[in-house]
C-alpha atoms as a PDB file:
ATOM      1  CA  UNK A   1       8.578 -22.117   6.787  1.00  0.00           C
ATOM      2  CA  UNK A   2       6.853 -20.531   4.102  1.00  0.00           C
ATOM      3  CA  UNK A   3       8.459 -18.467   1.518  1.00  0.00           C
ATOM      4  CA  UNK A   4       7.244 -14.698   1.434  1.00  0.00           C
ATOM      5  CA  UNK A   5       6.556 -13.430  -1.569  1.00  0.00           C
ATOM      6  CA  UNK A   6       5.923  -9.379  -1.850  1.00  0.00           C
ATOM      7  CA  UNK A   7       4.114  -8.606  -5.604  1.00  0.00           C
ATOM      8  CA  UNK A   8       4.902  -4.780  -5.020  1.00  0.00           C
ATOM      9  CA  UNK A   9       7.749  -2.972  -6.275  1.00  0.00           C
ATOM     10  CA  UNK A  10       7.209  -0.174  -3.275  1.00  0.00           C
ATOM     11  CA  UNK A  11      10.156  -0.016  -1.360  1.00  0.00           C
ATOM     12  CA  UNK A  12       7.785   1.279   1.396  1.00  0.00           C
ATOM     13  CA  UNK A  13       6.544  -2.151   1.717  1.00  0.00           C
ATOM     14  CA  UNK A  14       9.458  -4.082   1.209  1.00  0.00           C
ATOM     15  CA  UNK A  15      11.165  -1.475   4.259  1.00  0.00           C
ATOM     16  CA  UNK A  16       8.127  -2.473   6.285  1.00  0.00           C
ATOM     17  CA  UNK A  17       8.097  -5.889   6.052  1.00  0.00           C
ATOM     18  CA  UNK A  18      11.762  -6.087   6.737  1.00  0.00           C
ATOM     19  CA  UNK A  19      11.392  -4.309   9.967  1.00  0.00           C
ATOM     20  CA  UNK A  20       8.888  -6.869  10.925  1.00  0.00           C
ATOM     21  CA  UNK A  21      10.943  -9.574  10.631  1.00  0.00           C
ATOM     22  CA  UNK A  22      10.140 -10.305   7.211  1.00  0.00           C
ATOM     23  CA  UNK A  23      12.551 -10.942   3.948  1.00  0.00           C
ATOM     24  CA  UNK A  24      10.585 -11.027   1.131  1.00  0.00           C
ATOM     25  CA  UNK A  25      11.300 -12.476  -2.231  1.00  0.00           C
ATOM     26  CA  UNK A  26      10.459  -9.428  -4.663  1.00  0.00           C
ATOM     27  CA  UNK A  27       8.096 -10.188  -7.810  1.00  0.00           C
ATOM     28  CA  UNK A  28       6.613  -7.718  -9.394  1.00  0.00           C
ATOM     29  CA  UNK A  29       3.182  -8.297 -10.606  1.00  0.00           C
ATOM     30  CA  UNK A  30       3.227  -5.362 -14.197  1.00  0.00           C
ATOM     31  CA  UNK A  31      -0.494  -5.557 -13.494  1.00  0.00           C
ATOM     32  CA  UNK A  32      -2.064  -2.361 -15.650  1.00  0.00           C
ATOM     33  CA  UNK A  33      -3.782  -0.669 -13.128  1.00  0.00           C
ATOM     34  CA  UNK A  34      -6.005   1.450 -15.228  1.00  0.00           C
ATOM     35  CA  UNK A  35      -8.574  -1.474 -16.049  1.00  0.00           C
ATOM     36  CA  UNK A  36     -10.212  -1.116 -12.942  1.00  0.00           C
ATOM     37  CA  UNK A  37     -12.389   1.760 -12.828  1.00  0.00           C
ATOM     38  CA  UNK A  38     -15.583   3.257 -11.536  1.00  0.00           C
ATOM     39  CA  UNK A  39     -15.454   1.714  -8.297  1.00  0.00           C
ATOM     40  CA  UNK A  40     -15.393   3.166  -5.139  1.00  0.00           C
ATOM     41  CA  UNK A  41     -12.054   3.723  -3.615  1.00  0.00           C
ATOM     42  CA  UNK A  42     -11.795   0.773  -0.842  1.00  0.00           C
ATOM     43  CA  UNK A  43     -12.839  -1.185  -3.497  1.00  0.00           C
ATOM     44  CA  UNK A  44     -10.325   0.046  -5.900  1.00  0.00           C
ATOM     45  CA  UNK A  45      -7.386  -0.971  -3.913  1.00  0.00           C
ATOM     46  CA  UNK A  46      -8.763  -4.319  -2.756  1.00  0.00           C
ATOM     47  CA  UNK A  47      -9.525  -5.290  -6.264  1.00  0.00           C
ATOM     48  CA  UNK A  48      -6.145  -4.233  -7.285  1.00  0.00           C
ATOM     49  CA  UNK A  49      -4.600  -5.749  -4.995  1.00  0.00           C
ATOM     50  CA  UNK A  50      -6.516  -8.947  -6.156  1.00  0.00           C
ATOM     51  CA  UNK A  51      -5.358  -8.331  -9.618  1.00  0.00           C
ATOM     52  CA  UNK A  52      -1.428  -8.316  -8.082  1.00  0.00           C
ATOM     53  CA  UNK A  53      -1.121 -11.039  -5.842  1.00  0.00           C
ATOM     54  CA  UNK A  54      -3.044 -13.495  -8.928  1.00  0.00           C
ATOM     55  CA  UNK A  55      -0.706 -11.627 -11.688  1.00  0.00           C
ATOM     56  CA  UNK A  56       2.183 -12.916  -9.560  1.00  0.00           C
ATOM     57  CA  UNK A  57       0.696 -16.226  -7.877  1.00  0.00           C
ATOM     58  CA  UNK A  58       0.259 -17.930 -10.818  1.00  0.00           C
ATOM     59  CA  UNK A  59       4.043 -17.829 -12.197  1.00  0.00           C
ATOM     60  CA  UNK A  60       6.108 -20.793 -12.684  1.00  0.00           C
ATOM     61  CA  UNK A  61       9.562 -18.995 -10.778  1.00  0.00           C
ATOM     62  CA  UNK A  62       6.979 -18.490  -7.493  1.00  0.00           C
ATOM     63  CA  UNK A  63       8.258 -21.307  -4.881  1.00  0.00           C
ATOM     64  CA  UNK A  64       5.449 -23.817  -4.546  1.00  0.00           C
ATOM     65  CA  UNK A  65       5.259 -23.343  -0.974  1.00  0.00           C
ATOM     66  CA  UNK A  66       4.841 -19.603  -1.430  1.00  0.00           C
ATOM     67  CA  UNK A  67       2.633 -17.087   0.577  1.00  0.00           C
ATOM     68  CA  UNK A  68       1.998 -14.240  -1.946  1.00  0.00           C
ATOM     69  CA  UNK A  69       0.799 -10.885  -0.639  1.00  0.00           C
ATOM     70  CA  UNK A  70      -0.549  -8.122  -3.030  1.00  0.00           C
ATOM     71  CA  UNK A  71      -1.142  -4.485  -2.266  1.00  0.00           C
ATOM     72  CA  UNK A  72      -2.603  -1.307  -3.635  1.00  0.00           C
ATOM     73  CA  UNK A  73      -3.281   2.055  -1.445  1.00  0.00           C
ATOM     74  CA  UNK A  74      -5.457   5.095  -2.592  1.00  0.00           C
ATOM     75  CA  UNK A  75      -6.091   8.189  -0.535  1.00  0.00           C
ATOM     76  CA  UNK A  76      -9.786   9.131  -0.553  1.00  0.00           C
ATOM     77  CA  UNK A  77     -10.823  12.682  -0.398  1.00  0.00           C
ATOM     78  CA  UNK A  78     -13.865  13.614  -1.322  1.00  0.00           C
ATOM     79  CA  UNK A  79     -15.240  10.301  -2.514  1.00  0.00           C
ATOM     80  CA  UNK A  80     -12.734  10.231  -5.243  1.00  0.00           C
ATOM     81  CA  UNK A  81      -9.374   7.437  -5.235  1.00  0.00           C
ATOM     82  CA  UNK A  82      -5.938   9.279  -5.500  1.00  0.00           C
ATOM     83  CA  UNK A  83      -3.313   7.013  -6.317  1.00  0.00           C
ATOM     84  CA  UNK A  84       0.140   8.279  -7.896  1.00  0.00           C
ATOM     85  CA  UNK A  85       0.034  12.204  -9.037  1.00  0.00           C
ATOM     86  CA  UNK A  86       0.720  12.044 -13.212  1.00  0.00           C
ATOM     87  CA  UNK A  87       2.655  14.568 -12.447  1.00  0.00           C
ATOM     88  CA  UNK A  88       4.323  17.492 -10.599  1.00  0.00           C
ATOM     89  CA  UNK A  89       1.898  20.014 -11.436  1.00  0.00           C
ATOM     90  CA  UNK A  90      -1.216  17.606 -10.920  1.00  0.00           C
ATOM     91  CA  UNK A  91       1.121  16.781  -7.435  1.00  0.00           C
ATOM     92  CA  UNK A  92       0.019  20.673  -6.187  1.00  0.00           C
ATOM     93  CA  UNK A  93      -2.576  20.701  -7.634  1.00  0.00           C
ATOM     94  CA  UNK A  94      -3.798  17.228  -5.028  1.00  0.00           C
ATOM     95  CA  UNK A  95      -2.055  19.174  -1.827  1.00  0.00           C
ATOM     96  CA  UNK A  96      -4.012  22.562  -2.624  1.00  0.00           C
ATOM     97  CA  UNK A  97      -7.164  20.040  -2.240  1.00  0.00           C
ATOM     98  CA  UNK A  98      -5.629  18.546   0.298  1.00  0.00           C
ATOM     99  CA  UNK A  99      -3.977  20.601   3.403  1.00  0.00           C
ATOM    100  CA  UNK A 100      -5.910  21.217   6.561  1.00  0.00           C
ATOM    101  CA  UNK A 101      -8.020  18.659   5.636  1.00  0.00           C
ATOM    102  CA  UNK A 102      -8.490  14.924   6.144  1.00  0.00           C
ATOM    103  CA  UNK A 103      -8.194  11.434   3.975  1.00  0.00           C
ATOM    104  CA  UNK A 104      -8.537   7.939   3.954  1.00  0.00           C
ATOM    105  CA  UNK A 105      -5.803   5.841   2.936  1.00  0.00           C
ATOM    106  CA  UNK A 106      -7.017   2.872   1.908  1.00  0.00           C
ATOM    107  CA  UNK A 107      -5.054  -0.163   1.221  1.00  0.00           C
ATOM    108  CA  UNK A 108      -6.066  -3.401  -0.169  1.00  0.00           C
ATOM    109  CA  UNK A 109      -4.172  -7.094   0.568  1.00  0.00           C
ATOM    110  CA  UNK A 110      -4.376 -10.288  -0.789  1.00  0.00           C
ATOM    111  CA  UNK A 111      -2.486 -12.993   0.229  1.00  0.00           C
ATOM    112  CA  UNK A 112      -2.575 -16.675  -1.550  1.00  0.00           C
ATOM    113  CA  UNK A 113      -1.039 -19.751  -0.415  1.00  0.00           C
ATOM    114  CA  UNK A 114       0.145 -21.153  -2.904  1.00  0.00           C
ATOM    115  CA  UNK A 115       0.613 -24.786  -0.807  1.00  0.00           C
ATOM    116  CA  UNK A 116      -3.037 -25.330  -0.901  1.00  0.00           C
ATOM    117  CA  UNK A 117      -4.584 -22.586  -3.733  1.00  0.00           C
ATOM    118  CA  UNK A 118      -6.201 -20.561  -0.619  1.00  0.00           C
ATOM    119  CA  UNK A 119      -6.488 -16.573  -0.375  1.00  0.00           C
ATOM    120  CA  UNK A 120      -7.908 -14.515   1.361  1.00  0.00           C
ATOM    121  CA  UNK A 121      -8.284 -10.580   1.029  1.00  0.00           C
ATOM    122  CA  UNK A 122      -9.112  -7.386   2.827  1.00  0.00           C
ATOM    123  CA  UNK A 123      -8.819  -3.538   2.893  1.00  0.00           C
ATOM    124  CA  UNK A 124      -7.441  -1.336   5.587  1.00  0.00           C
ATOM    125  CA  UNK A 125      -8.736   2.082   5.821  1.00  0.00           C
ATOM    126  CA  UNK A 126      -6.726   4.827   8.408  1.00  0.00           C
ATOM    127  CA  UNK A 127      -7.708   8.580   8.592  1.00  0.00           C
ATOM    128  CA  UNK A 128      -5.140  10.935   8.133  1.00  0.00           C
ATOM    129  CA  UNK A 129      -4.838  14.409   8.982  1.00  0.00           C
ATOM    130  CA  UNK A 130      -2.854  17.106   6.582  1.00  0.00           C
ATOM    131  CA  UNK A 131      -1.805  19.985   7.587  1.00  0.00           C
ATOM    132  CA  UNK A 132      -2.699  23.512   6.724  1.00  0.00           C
ATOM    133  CA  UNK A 133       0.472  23.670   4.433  1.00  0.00           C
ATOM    134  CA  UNK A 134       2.234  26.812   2.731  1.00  0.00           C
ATOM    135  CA  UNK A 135       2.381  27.258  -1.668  1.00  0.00           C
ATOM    136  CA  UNK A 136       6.059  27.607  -0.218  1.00  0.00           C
ATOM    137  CA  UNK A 137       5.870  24.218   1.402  1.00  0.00           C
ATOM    138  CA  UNK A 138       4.118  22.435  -1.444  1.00  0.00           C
ATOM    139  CA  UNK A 139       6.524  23.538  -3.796  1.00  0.00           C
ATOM    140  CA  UNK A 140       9.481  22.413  -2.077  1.00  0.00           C
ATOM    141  CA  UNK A 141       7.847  19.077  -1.142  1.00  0.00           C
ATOM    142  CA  UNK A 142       6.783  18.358  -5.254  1.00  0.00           C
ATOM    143  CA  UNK A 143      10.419  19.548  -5.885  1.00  0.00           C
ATOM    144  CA  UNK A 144      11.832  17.040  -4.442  1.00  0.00           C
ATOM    145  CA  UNK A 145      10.519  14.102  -6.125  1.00  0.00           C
ATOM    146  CA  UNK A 146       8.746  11.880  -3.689  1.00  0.00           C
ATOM    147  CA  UNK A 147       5.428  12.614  -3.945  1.00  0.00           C
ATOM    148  CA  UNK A 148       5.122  11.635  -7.434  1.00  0.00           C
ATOM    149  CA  UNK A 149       5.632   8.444  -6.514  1.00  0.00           C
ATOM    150  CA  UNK A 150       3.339   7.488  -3.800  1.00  0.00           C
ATOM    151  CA  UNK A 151      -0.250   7.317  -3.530  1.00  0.00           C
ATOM    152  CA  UNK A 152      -1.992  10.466  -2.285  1.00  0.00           C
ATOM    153  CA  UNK A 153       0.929  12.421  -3.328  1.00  0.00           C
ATOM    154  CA  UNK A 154       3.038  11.911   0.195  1.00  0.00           C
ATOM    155  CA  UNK A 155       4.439   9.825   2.379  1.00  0.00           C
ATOM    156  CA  UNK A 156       4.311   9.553   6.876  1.00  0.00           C
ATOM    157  CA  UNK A 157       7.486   8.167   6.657  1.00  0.00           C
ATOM    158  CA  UNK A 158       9.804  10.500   4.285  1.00  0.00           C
ATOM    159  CA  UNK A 159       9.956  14.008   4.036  1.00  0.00           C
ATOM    160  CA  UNK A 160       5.961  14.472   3.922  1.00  0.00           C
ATOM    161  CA  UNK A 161       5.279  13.289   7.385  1.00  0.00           C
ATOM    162  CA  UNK A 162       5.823  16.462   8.367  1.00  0.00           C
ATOM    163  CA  UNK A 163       2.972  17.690   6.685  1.00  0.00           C
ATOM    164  CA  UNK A 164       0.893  14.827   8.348  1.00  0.00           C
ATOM    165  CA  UNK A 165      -0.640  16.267  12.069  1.00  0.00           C
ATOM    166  CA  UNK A 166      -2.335  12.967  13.096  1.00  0.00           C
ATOM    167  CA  UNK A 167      -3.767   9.300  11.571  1.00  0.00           C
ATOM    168  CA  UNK A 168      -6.251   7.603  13.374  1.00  0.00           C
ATOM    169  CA  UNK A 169      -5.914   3.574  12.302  1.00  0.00           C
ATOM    170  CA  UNK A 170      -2.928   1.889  11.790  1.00  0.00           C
ATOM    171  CA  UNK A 171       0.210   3.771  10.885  1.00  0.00           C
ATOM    172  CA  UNK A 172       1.508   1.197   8.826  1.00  0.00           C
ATOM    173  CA  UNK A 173      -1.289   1.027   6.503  1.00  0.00           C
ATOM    174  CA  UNK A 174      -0.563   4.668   5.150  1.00  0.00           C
ATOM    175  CA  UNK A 175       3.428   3.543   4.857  1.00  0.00           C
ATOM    176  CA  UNK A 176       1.463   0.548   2.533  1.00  0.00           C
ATOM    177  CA  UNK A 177       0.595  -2.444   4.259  1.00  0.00           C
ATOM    178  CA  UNK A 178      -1.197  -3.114   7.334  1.00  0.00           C
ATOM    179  CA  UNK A 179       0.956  -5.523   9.631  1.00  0.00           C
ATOM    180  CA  UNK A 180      -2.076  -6.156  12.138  1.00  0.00           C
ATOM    181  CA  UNK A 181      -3.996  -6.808   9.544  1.00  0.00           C
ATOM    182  CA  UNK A 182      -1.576  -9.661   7.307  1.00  0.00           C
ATOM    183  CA  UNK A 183      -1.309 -10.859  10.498  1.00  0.00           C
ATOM    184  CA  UNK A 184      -4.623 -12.217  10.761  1.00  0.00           C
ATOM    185  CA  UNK A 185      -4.617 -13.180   7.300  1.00  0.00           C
ATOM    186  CA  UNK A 186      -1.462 -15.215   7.673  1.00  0.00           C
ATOM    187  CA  UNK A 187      -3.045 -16.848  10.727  1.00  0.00           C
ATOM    188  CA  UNK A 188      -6.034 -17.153   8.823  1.00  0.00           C
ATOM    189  CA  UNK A 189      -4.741 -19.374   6.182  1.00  0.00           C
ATOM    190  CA  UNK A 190      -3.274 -21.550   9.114  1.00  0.00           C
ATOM    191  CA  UNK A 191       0.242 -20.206   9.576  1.00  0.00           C
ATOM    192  CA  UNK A 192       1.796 -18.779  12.624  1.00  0.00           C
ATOM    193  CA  UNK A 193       2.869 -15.337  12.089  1.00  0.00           C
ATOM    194  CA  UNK A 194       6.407 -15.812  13.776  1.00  0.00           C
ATOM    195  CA  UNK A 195       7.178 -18.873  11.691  1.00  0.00           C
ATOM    196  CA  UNK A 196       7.674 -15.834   8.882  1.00  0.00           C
ATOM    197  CA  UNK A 197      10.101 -13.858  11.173  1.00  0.00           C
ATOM    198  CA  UNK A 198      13.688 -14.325   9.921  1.00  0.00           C
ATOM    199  CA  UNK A 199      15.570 -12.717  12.375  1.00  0.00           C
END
C-alpha cells in the first residue's frame, strides 16, 4: 500500500481525507504563494497546487513509495482569485462583495507517485451560493476568527455554512479537496482507491 502524503497544512483537508478512509502523513510544502500571479483563478490554484505537491515530493524524509497530493482553493467572484482575507477588515470587506451572490471555488490537485516519478494534476471548480447576509452577521462571523483563515473568507463546514444557501459541484471541493476527483487521479496513476483506505 502506498503511503499518503498530504502537502497542506489545512486541517480541512486532513479532516476530509480522514473521513474517507485516509491517514495521511502531514508535510508541509512552505511554498510562497505570492510568486504566482496574473493568472486566471482555476489556473492559480492548479499551478499552486503544482508548486506544493513538487515543494514536498522532492524531499529526502518523503517515503519512496509515496503518493503526494497538493492543493490550493480560490473563490472566484468576479473574475478575480480570493484566497485567505489579509485581514479582518479586508474579511468584510470580501462578504459585503459577496452575500446574495454566487462563486466558484476552485481547487487545484496534484498528486505524484513518487514509485515511478508520475503526476498528474487537475482543478475542481463547484458553484456556491451566499446568502443575502446581515453587517450584524458579518461581523460576528469575522469576529470569530475563521474566516481569516480559509480561502474565500468562509467555510461549508464550520460556522459559515450557514451563510452558504446551495453549491452546485462537489461539496467536498469547497471543504478543499475533491474526493471524486483524487479518486480518478489515484486510479489514474494505477492504484486502486481502496488499497488507500485504512480503516
Amino acid at each position: 500500500m502506498p503511503t499518503f502524503v498530504l502537502a497542506s497544512a489545512s486541517p480541512a483537508r486532513l479532516a476530509t481525507l480522514r473521513n474517507a478512509g485516509l491517514d495521511p502523513q502531514v508535510i508541509v510544502s512552505g511554498v510562497d504563494e505570492s510568486q504566482v500571479t496574473d493568472v486566471p483563478p482555476a489556473e492559480l490554484a492548479l499551478r499552486l497546487a503544482e508548486l506544493k505537491c513538487s515543494a514536498v515530493a522532492t524531499r529526502a524524509d518523503v517515503p519512496s513509495d509515496g503518493l503526494v497530493l497538493g492543493c490550493d482553493s480560490v473563490l472566484e467572484l468576479d473574475g478575480a482569485a480570493l484566497g485567505k482575507p489579509d485581514d479582518a477588515d479586508d474579511a468584510v470587506r470580501r462578504w459585503k462583495s459577496m452575500r446574495g451572490r454566487s462563486g466558484v471555488l476552485h481547487t487545484g490537485h496534484c498528486l505524484h507517485d513518487r514509485a515511478n516519478g508520475h503526476r498528474v494534476a487537475a482543478t475542481a471548480s463547484t458553484t456556491v451560493h451566499f446568502a443575502d447576509v446581515t453587517d450584524a452577521e458579518i461581523a460576528a462571523y469575522v469576529a470569530t476568527g475563521e474566516p481569516l483563515h480559509v480561502a474565500g473568507a468562509f467555510t461549508v463546514d464550520g460556522l459559515g455554512g450557514s451563510f452558504v444557501t446551495g453549491i452546485e459541484g462537489d461539496h467536498h471541493n469547497v471543504v478543499g479537496v475533491s474526493l471524486p476527483l483524487l479518486r480518478g487521479m489515484v486510479r489514474e496513476l494505477g492504484h486502486a482507491w481502496t488499497e488507500l483506505w485504512t480503516r
